[in-house]
C-alpha atoms as a PDB file:
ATOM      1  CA  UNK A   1     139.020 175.168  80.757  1.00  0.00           C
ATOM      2  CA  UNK A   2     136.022 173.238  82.706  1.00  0.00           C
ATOM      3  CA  UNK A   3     133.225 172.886  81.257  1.00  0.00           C
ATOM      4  CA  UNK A   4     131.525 174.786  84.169  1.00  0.00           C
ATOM      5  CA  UNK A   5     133.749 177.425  84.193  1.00  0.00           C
ATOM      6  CA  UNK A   6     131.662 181.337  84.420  1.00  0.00           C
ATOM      7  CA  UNK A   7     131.433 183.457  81.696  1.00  0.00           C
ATOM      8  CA  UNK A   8     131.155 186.405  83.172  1.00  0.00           C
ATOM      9  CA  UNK A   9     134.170 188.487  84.297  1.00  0.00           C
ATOM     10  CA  UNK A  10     137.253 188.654  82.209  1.00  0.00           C
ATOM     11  CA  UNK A  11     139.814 190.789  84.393  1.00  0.00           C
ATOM     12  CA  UNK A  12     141.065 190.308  87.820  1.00  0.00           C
ATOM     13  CA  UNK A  13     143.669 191.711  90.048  1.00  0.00           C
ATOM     14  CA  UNK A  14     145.136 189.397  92.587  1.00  0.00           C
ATOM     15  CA  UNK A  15     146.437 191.226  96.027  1.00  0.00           C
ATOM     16  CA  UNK A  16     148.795 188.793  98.007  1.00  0.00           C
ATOM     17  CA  UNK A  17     152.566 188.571  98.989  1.00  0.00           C
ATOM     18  CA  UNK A  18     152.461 185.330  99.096  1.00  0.00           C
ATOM     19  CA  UNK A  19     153.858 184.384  95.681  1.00  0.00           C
ATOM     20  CA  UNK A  20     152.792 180.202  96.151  1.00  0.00           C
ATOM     21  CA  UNK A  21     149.490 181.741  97.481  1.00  0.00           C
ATOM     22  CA  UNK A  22     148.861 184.066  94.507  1.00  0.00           C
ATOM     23  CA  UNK A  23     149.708 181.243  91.675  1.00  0.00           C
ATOM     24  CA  UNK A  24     147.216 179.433  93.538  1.00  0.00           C
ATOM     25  CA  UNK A  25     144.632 181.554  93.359  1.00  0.00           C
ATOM     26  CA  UNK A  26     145.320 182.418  89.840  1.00  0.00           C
ATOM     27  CA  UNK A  27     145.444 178.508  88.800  1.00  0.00           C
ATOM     28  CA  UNK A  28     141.713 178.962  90.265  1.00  0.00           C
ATOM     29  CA  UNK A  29     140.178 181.862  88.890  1.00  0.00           C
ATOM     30  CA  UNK A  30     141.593 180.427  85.567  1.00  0.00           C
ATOM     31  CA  UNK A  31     139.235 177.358  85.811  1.00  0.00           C
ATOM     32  CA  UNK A  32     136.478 179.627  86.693  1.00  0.00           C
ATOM     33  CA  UNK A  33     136.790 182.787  84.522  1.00  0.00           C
ATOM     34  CA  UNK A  34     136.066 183.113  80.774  1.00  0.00           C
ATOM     35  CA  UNK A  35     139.919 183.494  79.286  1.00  0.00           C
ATOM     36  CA  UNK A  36     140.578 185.695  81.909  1.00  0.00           C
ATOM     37  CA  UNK A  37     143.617 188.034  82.161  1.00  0.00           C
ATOM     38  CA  UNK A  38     145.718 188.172  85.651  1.00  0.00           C
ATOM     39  CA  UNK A  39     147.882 190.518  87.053  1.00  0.00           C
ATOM     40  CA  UNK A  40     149.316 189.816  90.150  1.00  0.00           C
ATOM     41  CA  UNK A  41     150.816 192.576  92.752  1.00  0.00           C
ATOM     42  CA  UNK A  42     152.390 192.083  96.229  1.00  0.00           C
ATOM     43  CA  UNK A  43     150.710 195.177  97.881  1.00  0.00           C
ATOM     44  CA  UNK A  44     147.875 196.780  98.462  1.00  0.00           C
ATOM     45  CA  UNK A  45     150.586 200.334  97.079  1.00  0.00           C
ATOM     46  CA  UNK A  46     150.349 198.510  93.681  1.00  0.00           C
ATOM     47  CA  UNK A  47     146.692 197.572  93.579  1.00  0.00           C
ATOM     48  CA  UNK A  48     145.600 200.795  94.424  1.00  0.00           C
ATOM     49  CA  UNK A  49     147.923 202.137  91.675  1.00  0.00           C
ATOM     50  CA  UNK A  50     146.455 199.829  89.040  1.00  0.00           C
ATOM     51  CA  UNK A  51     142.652 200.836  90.172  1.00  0.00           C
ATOM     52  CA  UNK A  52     143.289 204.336  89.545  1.00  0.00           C
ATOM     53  CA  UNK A  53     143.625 203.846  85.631  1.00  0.00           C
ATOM     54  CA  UNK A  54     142.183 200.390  85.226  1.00  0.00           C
ATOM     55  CA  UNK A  55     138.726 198.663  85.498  1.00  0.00           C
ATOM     56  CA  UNK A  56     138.715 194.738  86.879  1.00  0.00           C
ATOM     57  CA  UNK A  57     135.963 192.559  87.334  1.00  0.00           C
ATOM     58  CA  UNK A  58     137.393 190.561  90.127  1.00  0.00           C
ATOM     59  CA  UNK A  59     139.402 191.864  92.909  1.00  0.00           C
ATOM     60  CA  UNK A  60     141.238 189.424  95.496  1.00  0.00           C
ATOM     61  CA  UNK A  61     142.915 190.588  98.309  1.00  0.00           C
ATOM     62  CA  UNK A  62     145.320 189.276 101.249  1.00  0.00           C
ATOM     63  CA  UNK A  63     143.234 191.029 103.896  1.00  0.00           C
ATOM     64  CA  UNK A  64     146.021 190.340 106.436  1.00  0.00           C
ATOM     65  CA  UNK A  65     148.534 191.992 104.173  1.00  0.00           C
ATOM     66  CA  UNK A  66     146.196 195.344 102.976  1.00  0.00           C
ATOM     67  CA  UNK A  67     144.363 195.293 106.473  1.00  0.00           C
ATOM     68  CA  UNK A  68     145.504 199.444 106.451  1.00  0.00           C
ATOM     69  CA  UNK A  69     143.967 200.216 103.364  1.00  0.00           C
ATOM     70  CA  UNK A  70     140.515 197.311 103.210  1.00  0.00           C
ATOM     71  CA  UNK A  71     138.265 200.653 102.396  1.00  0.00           C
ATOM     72  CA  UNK A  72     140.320 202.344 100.169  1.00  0.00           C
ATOM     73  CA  UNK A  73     140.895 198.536  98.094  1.00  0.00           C
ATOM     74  CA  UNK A  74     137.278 198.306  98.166  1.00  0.00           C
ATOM     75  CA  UNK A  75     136.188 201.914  97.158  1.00  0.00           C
ATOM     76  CA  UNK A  76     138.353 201.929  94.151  1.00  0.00           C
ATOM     77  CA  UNK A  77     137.417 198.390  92.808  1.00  0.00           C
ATOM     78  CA  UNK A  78     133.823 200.210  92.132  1.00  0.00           C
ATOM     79  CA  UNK A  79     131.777 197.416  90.218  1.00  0.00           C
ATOM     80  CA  UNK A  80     133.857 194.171  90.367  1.00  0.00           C
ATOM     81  CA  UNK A  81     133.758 191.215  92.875  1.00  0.00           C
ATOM     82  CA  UNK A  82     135.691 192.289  95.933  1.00  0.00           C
ATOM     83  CA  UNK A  83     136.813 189.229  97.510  1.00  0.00           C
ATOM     84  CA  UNK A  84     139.204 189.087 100.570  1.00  0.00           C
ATOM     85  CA  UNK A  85     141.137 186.132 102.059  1.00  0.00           C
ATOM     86  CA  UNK A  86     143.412 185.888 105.013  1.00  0.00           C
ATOM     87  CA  UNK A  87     144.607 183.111 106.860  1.00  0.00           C
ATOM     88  CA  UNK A  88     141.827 182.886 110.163  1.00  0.00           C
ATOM     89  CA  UNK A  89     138.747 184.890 109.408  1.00  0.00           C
ATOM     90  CA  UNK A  90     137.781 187.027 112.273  1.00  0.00           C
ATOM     91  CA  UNK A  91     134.713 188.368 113.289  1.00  0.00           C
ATOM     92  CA  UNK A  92     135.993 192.135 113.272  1.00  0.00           C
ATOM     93  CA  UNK A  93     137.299 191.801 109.912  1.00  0.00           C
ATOM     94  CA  UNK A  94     134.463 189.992 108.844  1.00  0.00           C
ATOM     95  CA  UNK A  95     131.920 192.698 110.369  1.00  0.00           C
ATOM     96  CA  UNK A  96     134.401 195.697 108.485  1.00  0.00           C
ATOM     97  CA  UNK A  97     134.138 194.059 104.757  1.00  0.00           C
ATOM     98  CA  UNK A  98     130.470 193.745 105.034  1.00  0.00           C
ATOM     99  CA  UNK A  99     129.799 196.982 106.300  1.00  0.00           C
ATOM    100  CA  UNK A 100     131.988 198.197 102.733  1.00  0.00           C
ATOM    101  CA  UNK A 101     130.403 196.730 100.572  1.00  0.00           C
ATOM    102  CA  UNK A 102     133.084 193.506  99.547  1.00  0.00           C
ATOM    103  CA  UNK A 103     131.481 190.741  98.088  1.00  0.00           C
ATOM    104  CA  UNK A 104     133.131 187.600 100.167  1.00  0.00           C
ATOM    105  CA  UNK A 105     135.682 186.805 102.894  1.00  0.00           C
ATOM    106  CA  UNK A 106     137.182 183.255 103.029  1.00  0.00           C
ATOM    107  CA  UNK A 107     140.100 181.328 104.540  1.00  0.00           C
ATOM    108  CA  UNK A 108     143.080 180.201 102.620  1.00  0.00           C
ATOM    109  CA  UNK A 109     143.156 177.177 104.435  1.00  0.00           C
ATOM    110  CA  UNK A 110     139.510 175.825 102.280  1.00  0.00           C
ATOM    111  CA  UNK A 111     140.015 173.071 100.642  1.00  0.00           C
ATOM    112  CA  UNK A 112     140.647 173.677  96.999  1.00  0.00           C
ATOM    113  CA  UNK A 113     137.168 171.998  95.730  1.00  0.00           C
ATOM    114  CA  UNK A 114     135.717 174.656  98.493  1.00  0.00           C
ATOM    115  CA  UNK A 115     136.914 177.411  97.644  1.00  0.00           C
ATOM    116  CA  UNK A 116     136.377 176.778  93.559  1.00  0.00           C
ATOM    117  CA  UNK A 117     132.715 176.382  94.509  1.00  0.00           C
ATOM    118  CA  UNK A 118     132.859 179.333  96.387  1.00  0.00           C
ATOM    119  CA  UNK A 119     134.522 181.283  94.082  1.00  0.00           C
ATOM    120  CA  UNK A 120     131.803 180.205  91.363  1.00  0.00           C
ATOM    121  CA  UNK A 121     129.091 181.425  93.402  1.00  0.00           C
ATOM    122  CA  UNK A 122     130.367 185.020  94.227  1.00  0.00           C
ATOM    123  CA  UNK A 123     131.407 185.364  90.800  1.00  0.00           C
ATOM    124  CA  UNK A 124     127.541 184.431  89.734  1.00  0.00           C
ATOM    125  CA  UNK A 125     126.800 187.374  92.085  1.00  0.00           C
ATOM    126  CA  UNK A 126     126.107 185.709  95.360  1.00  0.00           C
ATOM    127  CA  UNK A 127     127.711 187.198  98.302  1.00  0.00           C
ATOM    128  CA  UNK A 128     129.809 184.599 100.833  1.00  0.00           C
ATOM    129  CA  UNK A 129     130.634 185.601 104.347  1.00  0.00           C
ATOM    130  CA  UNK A 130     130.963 182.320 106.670  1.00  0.00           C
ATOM    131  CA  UNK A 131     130.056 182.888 110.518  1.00  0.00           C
ATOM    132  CA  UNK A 132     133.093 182.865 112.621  1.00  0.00           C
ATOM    133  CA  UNK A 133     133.035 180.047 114.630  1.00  0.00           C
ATOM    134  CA  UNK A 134     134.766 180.315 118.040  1.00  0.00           C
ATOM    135  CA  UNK A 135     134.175 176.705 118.938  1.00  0.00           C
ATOM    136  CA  UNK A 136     135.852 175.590 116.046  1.00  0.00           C
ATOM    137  CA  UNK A 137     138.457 173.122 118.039  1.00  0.00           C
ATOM    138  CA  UNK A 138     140.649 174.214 114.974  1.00  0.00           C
ATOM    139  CA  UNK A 139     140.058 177.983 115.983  1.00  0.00           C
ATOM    140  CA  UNK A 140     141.058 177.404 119.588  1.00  0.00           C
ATOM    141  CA  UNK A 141     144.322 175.787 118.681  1.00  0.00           C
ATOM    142  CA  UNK A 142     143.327 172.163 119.564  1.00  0.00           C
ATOM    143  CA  UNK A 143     143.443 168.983 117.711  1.00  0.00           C
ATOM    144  CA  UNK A 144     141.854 165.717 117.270  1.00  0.00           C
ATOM    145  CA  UNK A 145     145.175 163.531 118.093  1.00  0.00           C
ATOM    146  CA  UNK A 146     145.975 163.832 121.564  1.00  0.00           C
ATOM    147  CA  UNK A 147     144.899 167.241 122.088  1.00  0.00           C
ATOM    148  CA  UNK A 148     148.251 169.089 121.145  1.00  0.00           C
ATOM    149  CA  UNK A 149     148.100 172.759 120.708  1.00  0.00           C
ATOM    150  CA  UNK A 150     149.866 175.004 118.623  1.00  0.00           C
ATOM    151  CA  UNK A 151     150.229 178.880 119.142  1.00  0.00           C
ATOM    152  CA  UNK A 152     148.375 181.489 117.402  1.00  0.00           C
ATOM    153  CA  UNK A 153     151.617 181.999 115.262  1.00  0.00           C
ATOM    154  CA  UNK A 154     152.713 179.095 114.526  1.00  0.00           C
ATOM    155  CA  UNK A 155     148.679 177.806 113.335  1.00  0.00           C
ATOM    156  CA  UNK A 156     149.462 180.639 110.773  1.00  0.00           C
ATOM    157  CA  UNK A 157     153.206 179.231 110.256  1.00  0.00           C
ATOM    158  CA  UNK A 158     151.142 175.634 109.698  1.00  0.00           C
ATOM    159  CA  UNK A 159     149.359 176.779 106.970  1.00  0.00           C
ATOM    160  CA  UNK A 160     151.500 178.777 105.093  1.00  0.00           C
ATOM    161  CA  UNK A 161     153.269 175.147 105.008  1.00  0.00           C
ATOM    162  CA  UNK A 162     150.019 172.989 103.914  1.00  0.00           C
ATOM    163  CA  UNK A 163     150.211 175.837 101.001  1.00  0.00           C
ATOM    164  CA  UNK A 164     154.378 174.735 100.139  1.00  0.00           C
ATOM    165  CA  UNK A 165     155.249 177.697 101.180  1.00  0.00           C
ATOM    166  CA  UNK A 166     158.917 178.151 101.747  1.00  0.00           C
ATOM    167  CA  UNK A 167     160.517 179.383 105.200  1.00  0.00           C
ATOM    168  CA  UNK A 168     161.436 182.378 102.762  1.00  0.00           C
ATOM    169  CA  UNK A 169     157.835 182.668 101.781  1.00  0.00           C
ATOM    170  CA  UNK A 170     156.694 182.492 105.420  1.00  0.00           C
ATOM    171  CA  UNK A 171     158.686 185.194 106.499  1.00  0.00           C
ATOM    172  CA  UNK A 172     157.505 187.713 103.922  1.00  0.00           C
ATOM    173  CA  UNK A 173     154.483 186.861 104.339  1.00  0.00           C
ATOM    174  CA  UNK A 174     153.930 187.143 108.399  1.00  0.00           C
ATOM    175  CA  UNK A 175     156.826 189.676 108.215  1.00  0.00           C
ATOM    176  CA  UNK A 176     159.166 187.655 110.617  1.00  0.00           C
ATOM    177  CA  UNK A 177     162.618 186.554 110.292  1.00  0.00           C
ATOM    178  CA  UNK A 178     163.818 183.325 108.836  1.00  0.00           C
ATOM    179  CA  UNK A 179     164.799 182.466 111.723  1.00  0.00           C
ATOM    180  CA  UNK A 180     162.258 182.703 113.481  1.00  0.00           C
ATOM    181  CA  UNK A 181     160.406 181.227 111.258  1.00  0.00           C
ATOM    182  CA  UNK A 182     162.986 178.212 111.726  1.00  0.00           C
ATOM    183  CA  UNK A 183     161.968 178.309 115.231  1.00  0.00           C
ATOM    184  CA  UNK A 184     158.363 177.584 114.757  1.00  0.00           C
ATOM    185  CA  UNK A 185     158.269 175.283 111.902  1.00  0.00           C
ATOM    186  CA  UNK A 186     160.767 172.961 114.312  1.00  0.00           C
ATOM    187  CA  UNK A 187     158.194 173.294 117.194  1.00  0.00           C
ATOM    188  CA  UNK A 188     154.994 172.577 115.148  1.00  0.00           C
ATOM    189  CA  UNK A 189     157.156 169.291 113.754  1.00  0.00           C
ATOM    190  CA  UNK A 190     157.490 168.546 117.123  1.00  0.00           C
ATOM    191  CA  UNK A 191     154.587 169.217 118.695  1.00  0.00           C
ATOM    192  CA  UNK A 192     152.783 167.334 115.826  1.00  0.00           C
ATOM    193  CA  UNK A 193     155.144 164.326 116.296  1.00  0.00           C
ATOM    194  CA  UNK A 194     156.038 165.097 112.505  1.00  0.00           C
ATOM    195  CA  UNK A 195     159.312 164.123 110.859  1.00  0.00           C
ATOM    196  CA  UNK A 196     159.148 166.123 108.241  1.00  0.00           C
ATOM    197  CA  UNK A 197     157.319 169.758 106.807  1.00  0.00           C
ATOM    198  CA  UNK A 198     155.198 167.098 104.397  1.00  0.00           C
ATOM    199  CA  UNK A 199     153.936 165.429 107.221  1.00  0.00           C
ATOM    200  CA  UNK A 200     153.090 168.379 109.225  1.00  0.00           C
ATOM    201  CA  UNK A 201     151.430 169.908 106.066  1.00  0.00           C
ATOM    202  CA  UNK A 202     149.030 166.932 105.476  1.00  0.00           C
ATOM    203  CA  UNK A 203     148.292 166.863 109.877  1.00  0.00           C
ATOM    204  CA  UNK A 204     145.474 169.539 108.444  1.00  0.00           C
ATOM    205  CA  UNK A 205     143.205 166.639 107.427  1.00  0.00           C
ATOM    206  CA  UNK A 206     142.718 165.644 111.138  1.00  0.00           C
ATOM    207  CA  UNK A 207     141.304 168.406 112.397  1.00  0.00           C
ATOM    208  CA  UNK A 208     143.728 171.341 112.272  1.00  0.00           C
ATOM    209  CA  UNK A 209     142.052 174.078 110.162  1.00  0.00           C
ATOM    210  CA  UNK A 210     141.450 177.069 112.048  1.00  0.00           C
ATOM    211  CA  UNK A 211     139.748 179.120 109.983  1.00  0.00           C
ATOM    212  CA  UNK A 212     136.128 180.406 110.998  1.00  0.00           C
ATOM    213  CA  UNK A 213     135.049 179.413 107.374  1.00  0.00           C
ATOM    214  CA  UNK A 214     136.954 175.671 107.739  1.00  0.00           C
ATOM    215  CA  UNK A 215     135.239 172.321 106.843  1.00  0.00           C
ATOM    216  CA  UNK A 216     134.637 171.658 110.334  1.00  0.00           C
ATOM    217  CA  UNK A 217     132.588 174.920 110.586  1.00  0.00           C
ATOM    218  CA  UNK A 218     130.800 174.658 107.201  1.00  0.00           C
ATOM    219  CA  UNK A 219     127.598 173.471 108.261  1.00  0.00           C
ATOM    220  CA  UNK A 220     127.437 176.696 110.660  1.00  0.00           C
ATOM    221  CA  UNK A 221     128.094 178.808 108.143  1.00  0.00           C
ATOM    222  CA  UNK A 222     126.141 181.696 106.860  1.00  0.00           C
ATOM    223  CA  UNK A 223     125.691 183.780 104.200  1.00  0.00           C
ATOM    224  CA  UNK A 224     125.870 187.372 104.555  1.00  0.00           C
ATOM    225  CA  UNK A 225     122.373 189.495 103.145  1.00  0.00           C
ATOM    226  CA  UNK A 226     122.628 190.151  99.833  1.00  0.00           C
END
């Protein structure tokens, strides 16, 4: 365990249906938990089931995959970190979790030193909300190299695949078919001039992030009241 690691919670339920996602996030919260125990559901059915007869002290959800049931997850987690992730933060769902009470909404697209620092810092009891930024050339779809744009979708196709996330994976997780999915990993290859779903995974470091919370925003962002 690092040296730095938190000593402070010791039980957290992880929310996601992304299973590459989740063993992630768990690899983590393991480097910054004291000998922490981890259970890991696909939907925000199950969480809600385990809060009823159990007490965590670190709750992370998928906010794009409990978006129906944010208020409920957060009611029921009572006294443990609530943190949320989803692949863009918005400004709506941003403006939501504050107004419950969660503790921190991030990106899954952070870089992993990022988001272990952030992690740390909620877990010491700060609370992290990063400003959405709509000028964010990430956020609007556009690109350092050339400026090539990618959809809406396929930006959240992009980086389910800078997380290794299979087409299988993808479609569970954005609830489209394989397919389609298919479709847009072949169009972000080739709008990215990408031979391959490694090189279009690594394209991320020039400029493709679009997350509100992404390195290009960081400066800009701000942390919510405590």
């Amino acid at each position: 365990m690092s040296t730095n690691a938190i000593l402070l919670p010791q039980r957290a339920l992880l929310v996601s249906r992304i299973p590459v996602l989740s063993q992630s996030l768990a690899a983590l919260l393991s480097e910054v938990m004291y000998a922490p125990s981890l259970v890991s559901v696909g939907s925000s059915a199950e969480a809600l089931a385990y809060l009823k007869s159990n007490l965590f002290d670190v709750v992370v959800c998928d906010a794009g995959a409990c978006a129906e049931d944010l208020e409920a997850l957060v009611m029921s987690a009572k006294a443990g970190r609530k943190i949320f992730l989803d692949m863009e933060c918005d400004a709506a769902t941003s403006r939501t979790l504050r107004l419950l009470g969660a503790d921190a909404y991030l990106s899954w697209a952070l870089p992993t030193d990022e988001m272990r620092r952030i992690l740390q810092s909620v877990l010491a009891g700060k609370v992290w909300f990063g400003r959405p930024c709509v000028e964010c050339p990430a956020q609007m779809g556009a690109s350092d190299h050339g400026g090539r744009r990618l959809s809406r979708r396929q930006r959240d196709v992009h980086r389910l695949l800078e997380r290794g996330c299979s087409n299988k994976d993808i479609a569970d997780a954005l609830e489209m078919s394989p397919s389609t999915v298919k479709i847009h990993v072949n169009a972000i290859l080739k709008a990215l001039g990408a031979t391959n779903r490694t090189e279009a995974a690594v394209y991320s470091r020039y400029g493709l992030r679009a997350c509100a919370t992404c390195r290009l925003c960081a400066e800009k962002a701000a942390p919510a009241p405590s």
